[in-house]
Protein backbone atom coordinates (compact mmCIF):
# COMPACT_ATOMS: atom_id res chain seq x y z
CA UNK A 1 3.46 4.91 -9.49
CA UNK A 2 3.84 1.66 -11.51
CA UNK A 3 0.36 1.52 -11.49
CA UNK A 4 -1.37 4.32 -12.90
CA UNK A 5 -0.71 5.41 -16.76
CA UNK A 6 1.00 8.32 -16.71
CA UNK A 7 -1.85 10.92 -17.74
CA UNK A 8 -3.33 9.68 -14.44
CA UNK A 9 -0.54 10.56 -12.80
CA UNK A 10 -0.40 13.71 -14.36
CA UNK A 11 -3.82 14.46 -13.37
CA UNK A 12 -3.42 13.87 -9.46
CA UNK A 13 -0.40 15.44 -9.30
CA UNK A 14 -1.42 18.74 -7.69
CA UNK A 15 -3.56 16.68 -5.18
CA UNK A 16 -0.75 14.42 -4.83
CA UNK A 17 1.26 17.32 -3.33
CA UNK A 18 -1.48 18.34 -0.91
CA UNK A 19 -1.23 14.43 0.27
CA UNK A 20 2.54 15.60 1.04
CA UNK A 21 1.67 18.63 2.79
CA UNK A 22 -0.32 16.57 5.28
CA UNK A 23 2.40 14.34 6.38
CA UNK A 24 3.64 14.18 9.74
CA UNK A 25 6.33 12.19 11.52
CA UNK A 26 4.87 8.56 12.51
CA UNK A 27 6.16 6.48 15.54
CA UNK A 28 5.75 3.12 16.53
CA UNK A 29 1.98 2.92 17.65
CA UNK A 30 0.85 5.37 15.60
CA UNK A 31 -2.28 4.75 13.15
CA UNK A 32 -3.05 6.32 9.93
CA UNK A 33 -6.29 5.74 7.82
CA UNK A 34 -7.37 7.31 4.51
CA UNK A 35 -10.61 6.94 3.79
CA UNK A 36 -12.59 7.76 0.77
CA UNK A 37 -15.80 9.47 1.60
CA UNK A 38 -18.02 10.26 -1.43
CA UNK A 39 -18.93 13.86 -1.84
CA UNK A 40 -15.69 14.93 0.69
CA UNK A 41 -13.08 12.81 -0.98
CA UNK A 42 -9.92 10.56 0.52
CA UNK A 43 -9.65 11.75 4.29
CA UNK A 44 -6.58 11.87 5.61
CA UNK A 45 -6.53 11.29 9.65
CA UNK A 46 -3.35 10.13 11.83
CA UNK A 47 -4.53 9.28 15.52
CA UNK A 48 -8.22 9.91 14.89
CA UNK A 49 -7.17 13.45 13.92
CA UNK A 50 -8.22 14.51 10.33
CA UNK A 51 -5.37 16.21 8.80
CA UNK A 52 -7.11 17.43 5.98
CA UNK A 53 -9.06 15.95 2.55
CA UNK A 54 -8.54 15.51 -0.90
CA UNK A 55 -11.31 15.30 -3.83
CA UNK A 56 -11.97 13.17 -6.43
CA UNK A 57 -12.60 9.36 -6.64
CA UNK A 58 -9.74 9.19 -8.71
CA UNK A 59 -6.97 10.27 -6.26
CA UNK A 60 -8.47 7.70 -3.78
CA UNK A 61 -8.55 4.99 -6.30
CA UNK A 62 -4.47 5.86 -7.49
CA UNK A 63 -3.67 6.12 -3.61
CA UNK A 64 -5.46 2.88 -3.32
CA UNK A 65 -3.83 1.18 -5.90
CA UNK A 66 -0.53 1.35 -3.95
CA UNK A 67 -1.44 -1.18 -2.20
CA UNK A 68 -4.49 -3.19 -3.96
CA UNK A 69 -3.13 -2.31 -7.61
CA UNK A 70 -2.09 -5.15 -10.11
CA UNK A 71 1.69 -4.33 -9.29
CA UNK A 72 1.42 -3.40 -5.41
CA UNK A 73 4.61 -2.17 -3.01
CA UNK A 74 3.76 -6.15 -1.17
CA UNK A 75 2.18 -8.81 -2.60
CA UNK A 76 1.66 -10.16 0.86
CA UNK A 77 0.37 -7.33 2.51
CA UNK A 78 -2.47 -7.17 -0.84
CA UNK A 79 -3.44 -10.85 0.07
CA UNK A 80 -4.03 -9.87 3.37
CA UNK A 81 -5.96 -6.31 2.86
CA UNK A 82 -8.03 -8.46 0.68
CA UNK A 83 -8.94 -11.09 3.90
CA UNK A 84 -6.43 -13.83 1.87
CA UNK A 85 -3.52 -15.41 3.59
């Protein structure tokens, strides 16, 4: 991840691997949310079905950071998560 330093990385990495476990195949239509819910952690749901949740603030602010990080996967789609245009 370009944006996390890598003793950051380090440190979700175990969590990072029980993101993976979660996934499941996606089809046009299909809507995934992860949201961070203090106390729980970063909940994982596709459909409206939970999948499953991971702890700590800081493996919902790296996951985050994908997207809303200083060197996100689209600039664009950062503008727009952020209500730009």
């Amino acid at each position: 991840m370009k944006n996390l330093p890598r003793d950051q990385l380090e440190a979700i990495n175990e969590r990072a691997k029980t993101l993976y476990s979660m996934y499941r195949d996606v089809k046009p239509g299909d809507r995934c949310s992860f949201t961070y819910i203090p106390g729980t952690g970063a909940q994982i749901a596709l459909n409206g079905k939970v999948l499953g949740a991971i702890e700590g603030l800081d493996f919902s602010n790296a996951m985050l950071s994908i997207w809303l990080g200083p060197d996100p996967l689209d600039q664009t789609l950062k503008r727009a998560l952020l209500g730009g245009n």
